[in-house]
C-alpha atoms as a PDB file:
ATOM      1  CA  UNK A   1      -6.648 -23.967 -23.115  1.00  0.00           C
ATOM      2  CA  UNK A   2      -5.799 -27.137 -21.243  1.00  0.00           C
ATOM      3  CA  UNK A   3      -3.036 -29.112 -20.621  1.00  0.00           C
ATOM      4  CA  UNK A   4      -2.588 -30.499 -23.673  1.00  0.00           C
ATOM      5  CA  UNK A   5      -2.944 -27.469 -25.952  1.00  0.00           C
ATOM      6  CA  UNK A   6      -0.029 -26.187 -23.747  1.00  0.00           C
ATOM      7  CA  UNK A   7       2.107 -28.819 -24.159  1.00  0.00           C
ATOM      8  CA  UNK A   8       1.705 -28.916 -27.976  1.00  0.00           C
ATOM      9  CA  UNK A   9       2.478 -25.463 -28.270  1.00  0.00           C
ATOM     10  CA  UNK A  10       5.931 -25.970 -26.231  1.00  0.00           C
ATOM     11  CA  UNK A  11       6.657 -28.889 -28.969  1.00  0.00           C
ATOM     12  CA  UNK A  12       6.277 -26.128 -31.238  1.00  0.00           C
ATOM     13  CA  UNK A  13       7.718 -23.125 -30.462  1.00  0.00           C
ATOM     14  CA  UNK A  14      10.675 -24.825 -28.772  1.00  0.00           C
ATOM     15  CA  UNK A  15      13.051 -22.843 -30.094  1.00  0.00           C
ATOM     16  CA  UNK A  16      11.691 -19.629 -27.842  1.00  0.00           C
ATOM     17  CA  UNK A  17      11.259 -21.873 -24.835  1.00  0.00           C
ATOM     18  CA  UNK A  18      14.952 -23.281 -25.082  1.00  0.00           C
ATOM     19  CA  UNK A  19      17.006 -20.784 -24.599  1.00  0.00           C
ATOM     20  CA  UNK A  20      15.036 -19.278 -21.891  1.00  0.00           C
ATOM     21  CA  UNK A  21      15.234 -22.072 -19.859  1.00  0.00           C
ATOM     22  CA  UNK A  22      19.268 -22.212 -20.345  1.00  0.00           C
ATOM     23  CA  UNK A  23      18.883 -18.321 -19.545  1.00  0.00           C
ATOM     24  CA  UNK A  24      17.143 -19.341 -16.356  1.00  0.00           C
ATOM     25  CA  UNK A  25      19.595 -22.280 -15.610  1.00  0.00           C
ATOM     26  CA  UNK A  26      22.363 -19.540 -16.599  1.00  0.00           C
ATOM     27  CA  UNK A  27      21.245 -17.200 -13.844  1.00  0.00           C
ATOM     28  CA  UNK A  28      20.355 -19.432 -11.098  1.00  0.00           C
ATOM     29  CA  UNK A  29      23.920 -20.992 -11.319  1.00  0.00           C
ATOM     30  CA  UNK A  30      25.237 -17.215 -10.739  1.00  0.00           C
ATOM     31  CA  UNK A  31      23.058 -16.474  -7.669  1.00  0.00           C
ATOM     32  CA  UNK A  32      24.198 -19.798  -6.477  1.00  0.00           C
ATOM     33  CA  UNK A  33      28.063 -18.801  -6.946  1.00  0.00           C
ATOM     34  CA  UNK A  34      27.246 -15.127  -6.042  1.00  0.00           C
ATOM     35  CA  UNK A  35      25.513 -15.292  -2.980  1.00  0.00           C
ATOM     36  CA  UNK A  36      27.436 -16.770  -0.681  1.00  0.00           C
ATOM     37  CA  UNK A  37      26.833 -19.267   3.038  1.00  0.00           C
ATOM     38  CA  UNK A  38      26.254 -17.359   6.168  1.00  0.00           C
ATOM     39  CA  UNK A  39      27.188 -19.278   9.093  1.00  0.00           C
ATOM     40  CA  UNK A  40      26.181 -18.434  12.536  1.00  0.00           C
ATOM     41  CA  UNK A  41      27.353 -19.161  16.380  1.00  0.00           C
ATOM     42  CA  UNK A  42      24.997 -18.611  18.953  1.00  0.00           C
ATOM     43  CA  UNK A  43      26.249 -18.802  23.043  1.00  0.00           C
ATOM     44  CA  UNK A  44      23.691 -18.319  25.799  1.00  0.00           C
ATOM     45  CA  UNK A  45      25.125 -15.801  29.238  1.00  0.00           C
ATOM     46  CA  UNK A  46      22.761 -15.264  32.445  1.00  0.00           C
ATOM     47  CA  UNK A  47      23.051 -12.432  34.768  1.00  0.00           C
ATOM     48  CA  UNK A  48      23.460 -13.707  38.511  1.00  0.00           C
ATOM     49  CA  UNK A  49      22.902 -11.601  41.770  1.00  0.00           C
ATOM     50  CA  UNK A  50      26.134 -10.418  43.549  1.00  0.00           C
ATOM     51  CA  UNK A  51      27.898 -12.728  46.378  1.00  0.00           C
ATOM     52  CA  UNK A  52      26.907 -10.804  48.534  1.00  0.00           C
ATOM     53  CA  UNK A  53      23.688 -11.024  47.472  1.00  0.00           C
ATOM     54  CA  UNK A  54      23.638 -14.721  47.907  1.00  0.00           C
ATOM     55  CA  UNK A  55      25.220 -15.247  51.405  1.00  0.00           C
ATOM     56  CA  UNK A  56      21.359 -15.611  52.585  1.00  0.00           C
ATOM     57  CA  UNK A  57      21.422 -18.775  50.215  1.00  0.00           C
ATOM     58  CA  UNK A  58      24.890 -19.967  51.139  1.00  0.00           C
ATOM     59  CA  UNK A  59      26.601 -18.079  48.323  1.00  0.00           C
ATOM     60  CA  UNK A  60      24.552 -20.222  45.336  1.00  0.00           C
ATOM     61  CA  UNK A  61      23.297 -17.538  43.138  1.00  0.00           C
ATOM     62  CA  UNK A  62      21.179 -19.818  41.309  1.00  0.00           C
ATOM     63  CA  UNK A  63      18.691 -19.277  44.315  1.00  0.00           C
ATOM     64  CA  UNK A  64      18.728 -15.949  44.096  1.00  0.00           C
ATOM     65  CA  UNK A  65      16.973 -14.281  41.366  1.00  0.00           C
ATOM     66  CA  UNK A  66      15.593 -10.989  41.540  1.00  0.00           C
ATOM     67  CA  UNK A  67      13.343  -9.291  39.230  1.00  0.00           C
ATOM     68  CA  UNK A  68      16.168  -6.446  38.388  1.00  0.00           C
ATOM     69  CA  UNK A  69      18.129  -8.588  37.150  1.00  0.00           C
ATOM     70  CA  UNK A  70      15.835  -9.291  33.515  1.00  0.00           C
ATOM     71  CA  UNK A  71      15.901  -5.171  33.335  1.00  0.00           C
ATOM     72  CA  UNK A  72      19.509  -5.698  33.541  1.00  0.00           C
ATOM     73  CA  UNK A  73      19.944  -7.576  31.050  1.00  0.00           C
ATOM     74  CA  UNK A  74      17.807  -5.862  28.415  1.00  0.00           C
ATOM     75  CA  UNK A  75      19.437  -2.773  29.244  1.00  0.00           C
ATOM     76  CA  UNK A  76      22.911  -4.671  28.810  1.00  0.00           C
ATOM     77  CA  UNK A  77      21.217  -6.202  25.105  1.00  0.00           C
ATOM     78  CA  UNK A  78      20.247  -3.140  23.890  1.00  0.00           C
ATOM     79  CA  UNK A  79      23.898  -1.231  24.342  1.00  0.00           C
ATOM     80  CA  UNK A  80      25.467  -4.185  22.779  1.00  0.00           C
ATOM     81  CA  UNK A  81      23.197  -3.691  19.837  1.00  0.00           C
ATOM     82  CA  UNK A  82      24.931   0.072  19.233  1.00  0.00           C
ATOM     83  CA  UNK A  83      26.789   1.837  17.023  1.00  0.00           C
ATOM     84  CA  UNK A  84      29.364   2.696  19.948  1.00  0.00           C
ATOM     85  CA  UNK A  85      29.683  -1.212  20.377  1.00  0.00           C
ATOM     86  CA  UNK A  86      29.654  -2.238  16.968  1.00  0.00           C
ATOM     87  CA  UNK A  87      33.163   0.014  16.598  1.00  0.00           C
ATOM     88  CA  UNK A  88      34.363  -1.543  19.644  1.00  0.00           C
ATOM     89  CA  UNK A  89      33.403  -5.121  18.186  1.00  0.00           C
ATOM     90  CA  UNK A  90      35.384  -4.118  15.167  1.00  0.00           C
ATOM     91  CA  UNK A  91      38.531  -3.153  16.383  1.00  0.00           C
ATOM     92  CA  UNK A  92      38.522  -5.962  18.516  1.00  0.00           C
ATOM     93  CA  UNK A  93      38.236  -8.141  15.568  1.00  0.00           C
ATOM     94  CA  UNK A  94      34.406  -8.841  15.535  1.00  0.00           C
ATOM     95  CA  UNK A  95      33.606  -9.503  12.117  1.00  0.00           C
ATOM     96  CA  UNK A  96      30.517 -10.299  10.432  1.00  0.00           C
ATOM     97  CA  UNK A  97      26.870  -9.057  12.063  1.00  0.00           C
ATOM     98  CA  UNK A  98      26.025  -9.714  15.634  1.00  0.00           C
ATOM     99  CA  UNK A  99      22.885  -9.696  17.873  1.00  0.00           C
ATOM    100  CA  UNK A 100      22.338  -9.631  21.709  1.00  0.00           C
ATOM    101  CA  UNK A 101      18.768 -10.189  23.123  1.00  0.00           C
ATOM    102  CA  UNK A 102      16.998 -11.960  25.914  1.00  0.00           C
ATOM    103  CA  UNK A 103      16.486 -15.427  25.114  1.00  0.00           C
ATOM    104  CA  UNK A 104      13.017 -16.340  23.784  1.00  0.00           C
ATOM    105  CA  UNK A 105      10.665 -17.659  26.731  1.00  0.00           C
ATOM    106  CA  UNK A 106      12.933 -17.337  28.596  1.00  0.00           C
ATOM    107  CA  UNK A 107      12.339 -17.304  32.805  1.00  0.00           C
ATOM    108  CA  UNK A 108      14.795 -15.469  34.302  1.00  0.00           C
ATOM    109  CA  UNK A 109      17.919 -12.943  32.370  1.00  0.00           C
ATOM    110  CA  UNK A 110      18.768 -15.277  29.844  1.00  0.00           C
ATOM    111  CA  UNK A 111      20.572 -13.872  26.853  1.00  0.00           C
ATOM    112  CA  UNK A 112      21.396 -14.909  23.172  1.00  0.00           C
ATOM    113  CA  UNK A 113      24.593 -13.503  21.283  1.00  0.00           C
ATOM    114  CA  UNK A 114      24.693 -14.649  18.218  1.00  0.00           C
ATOM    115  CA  UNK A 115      27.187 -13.940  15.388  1.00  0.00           C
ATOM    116  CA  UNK A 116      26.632 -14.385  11.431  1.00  0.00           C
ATOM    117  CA  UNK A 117      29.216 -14.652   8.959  1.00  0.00           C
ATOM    118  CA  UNK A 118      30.675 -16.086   6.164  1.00  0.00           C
ATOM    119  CA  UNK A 119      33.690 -17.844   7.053  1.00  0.00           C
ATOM    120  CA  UNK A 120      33.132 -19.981  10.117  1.00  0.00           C
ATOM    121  CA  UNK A 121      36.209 -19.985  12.264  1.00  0.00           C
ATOM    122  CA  UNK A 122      36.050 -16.135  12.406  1.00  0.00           C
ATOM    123  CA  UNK A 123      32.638 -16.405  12.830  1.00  0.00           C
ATOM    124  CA  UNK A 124      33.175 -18.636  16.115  1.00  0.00           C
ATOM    125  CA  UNK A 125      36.158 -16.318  17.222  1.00  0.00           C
ATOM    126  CA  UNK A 126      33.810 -13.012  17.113  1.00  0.00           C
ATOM    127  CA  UNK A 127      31.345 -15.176  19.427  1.00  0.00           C
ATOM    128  CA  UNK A 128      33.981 -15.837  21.705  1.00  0.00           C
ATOM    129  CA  UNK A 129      34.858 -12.227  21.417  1.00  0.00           C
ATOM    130  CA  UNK A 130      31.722 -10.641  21.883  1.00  0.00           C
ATOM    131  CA  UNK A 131      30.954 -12.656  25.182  1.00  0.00           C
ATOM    132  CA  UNK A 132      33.951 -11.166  26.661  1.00  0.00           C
ATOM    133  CA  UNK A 133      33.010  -7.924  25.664  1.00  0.00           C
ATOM    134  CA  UNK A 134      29.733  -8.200  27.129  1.00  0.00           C
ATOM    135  CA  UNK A 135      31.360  -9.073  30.969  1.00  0.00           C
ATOM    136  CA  UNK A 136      33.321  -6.506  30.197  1.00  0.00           C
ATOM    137  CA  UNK A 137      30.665  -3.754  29.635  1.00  0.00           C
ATOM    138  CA  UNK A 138      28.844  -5.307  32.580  1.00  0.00           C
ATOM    139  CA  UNK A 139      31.314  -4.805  35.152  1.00  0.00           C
ATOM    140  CA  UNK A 140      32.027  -0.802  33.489  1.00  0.00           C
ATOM    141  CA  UNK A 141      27.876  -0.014  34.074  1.00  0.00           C
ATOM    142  CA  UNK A 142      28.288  -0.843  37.838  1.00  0.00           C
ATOM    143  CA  UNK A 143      32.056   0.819  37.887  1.00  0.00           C
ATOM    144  CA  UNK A 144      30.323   3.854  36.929  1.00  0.00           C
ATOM    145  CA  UNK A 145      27.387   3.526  39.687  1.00  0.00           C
ATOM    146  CA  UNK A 146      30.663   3.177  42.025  1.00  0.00           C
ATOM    147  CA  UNK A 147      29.172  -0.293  43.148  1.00  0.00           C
ATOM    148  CA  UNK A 148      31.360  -2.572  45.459  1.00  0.00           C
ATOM    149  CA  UNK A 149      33.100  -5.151  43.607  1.00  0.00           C
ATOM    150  CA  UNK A 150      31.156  -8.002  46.013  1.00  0.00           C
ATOM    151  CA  UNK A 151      27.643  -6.230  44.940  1.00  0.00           C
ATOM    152  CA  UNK A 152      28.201  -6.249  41.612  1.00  0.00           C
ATOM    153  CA  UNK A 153      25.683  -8.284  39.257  1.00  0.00           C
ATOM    154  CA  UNK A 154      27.961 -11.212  37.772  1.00  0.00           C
ATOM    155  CA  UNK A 155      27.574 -12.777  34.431  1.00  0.00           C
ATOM    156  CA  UNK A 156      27.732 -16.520  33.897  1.00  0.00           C
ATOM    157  CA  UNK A 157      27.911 -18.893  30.524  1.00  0.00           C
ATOM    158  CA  UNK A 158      25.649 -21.616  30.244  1.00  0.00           C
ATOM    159  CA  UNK A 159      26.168 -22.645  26.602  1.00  0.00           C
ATOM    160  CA  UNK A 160      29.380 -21.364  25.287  1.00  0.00           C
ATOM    161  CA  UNK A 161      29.949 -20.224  21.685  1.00  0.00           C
ATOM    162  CA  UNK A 162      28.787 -23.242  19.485  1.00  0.00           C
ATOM    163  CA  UNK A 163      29.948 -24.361  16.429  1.00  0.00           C
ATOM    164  CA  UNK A 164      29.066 -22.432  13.499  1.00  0.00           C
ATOM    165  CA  UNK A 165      26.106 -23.959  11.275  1.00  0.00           C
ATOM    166  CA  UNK A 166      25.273 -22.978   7.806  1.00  0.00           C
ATOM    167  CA  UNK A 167      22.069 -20.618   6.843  1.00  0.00           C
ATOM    168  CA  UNK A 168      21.350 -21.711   3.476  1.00  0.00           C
ATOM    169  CA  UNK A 169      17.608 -20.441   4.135  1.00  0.00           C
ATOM    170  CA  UNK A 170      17.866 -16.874   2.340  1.00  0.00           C
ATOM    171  CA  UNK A 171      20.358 -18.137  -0.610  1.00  0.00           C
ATOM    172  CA  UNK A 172      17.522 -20.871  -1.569  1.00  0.00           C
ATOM    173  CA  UNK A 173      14.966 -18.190  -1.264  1.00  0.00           C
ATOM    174  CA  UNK A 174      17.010 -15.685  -4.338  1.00  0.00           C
ATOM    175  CA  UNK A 175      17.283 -19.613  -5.886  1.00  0.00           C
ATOM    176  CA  UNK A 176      13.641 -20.523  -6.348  1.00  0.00           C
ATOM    177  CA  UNK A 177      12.968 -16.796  -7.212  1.00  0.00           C
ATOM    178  CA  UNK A 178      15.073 -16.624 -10.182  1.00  0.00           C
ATOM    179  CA  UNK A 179      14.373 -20.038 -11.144  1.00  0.00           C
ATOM    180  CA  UNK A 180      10.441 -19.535 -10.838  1.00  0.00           C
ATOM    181  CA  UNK A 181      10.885 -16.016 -12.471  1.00  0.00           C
ATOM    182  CA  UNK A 182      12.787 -17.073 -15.610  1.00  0.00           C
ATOM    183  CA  UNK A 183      10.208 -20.190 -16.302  1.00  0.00           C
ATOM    184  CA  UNK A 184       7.218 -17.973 -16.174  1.00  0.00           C
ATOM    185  CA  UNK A 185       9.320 -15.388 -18.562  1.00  0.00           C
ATOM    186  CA  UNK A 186      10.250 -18.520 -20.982  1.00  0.00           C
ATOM    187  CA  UNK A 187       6.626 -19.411 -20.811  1.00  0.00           C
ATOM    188  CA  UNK A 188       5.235 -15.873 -21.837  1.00  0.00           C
ATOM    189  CA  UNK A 189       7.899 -15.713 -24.548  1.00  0.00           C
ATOM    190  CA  UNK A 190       5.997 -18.770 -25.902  1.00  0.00           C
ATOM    191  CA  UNK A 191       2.761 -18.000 -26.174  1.00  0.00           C
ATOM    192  CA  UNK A 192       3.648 -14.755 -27.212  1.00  0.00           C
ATOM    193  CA  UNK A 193       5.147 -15.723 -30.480  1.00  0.00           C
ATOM    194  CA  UNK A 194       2.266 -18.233 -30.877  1.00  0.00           C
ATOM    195  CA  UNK A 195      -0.168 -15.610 -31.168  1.00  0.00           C
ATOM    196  CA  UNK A 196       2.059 -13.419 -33.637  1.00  0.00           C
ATOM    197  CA  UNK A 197       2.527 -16.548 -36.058  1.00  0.00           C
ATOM    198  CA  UNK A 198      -1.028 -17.711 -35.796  1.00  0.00           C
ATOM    199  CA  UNK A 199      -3.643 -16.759 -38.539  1.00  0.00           C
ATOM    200  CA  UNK A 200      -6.852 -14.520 -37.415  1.00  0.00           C
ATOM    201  CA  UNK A 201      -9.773 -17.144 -37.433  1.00  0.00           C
ATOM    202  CA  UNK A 202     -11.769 -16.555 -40.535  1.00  0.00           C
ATOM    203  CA  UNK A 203      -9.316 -14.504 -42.766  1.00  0.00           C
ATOM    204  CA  UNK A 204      -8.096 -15.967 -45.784  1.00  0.00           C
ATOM    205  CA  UNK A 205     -10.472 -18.981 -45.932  1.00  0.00           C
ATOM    206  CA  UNK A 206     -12.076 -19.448 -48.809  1.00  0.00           C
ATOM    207  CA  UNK A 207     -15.446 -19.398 -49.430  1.00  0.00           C
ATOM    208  CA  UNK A 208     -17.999 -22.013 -49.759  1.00  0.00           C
ATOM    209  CA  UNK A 209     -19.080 -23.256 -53.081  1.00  0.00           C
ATOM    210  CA  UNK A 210     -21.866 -21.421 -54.404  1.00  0.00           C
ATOM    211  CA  UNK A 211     -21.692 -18.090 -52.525  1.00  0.00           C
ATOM    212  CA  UNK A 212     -21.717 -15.385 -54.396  1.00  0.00           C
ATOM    213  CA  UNK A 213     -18.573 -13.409 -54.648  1.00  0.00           C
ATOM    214  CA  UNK A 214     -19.795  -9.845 -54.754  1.00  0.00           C
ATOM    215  CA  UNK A 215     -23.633  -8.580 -54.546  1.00  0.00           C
ATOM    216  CA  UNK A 216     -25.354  -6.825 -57.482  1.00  0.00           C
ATOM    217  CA  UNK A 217     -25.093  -3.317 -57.844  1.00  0.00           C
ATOM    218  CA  UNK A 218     -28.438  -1.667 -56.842  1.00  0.00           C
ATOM    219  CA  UNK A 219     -30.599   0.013 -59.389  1.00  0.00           C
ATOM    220  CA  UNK A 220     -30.986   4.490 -58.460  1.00  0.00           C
ATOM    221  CA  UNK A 221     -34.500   5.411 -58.053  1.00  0.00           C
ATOM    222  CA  UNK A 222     -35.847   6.672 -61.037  1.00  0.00           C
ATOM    223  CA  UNK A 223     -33.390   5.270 -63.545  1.00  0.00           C
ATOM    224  CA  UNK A 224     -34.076   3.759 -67.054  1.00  0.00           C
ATOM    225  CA  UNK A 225     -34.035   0.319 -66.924  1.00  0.00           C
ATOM    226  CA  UNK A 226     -30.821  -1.215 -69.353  1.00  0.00           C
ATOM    227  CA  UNK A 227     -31.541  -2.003 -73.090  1.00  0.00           C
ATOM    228  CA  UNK A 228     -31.944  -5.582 -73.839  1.00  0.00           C
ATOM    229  CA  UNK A 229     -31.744  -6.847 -76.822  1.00  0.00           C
ATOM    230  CA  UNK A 230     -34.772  -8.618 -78.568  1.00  0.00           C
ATOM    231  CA  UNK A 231     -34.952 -11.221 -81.671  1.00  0.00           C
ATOM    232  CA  UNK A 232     -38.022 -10.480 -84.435  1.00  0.00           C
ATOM    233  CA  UNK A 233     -39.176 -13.371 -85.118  1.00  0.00           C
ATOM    234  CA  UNK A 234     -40.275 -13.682 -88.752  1.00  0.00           C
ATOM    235  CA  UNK A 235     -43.598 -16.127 -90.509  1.00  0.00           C
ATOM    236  CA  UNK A 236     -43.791 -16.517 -93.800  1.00  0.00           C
ATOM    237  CA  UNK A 237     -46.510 -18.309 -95.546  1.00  0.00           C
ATOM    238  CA  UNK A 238     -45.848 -21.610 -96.696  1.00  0.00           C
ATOM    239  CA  UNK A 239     -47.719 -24.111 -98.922  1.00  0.00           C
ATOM    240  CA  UNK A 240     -51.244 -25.179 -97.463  1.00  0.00           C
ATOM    241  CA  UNK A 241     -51.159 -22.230 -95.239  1.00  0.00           C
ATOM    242  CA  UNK A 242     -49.034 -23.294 -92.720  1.00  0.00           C
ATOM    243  CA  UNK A 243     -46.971 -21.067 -91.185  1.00  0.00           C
ATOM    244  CA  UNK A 244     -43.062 -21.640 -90.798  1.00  0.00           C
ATOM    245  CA  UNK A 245     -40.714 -19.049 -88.308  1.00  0.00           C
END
């Protein structure tokens, strides 16, 4: 069936393919309305070594970078990422979904926090918030170790809580999905109804002139052969001999 054929039989079954199409229009409006736009802030934090760490490099803790100080921060990602932290997040006001990792490629302890939401002042409020709460959980790891206050790892925020930008990636994704979906639905509707309503090829057409309608009935073995019926046909003698029948 080509392209053509295809189109012809849309022409004609229209009425099937209409209404799916405003069925499909119908439910790609809803996920539209239904699904609604995530917006996300994202703030990048580094760890830096203690002052007295740095007094070798006259206090600038940008020179001093130690290798401990990546494994610091993953372990500091990874109890953000909690259940115990989520609550905390909470009742501070944190709403939405939130993620803290080490920043990709990154070369030293670079880290991402990144909240997603769907209204976006609250969304850059719980960024804001969750920063703080990561300093905050920083300083209570080395409180526990009973580390000096001047030896403690420091945290430091190189791009603060931006503002939030839509994600409109996974709502077009449900979008083209129904709307694909429903036209390959309508389409099957189509061609299914065309192949109800079409005739069988070769039933009910009528056949050629001068073919026989239905074949003779064969003769049994061994049966008389049917009377037929024969004319006598009768001379008389007419004048001069001549016979007349």
């Amino acid at each position: 069936m080509d392209l053509a054929e295809i189109w012809r039989v849309m022409r004609r079954r229209w009425y099937v393919l209409l209404p799916g199409l405003l069925l499909t229009a119908a439910l790609t409006t809803a996920v539209h309305l239904l699904i609604p736009v995530e917006y996300q802030s994202q703030s990048t934090v580094t760890l830096l070594n203690s002052s007295k760490a740095t007094e070798a490099f006259d206090g600038n803790p940008f020179l001093s970078t130690q290798a401990s100080l990546t494994g610091m921060a993953d372990g500091l990602a990874r109890n953000l990422n909690s259940d115990g932290a989520k609550a905390d997040l909470k009742a501070l006001g944190v709403t939405g979904t939130h993620e803290v990792k080490i920043a990709d490629n990154a070369q030293g302890p670079f880290m991402w926090l990144t909240v997603t939401g769907t209204d976006p002042a609250a969304v850059l409020k719980s960024d804001e918030l969750l920063a703080g709460y990561a300093d905050k959980r920083l300083k209570e790891f080395q409180s526990q170790q009973s580390v000096a206050p001047e030896a403690m790892i420091r945290m430091a925020t190189i791009v603060p809580p931006q503002k939030p930008e839509a994600q409109t990636k996974t709502r077009l994704q449900y979008i083209v999905m129904v709307g694909a979906l429903g036209f390959v639905l309508s389409l099957v509707a189509v061609f299914f109804v065309e192949a109800r309503r079409r005739t069988p090829r070769g039933k009910n057409r009528p056949a050629p002139a001068g073919t026989p309608t239905a074949a003779a009935a064969p003769v049994p073995v061994g049966a008389a052969p049917a009377a037929t019926d024969e004319t006598m046909a009768l001379r008389t003698v007419g004048p001069g001999g001549a016979g007349a029948t």
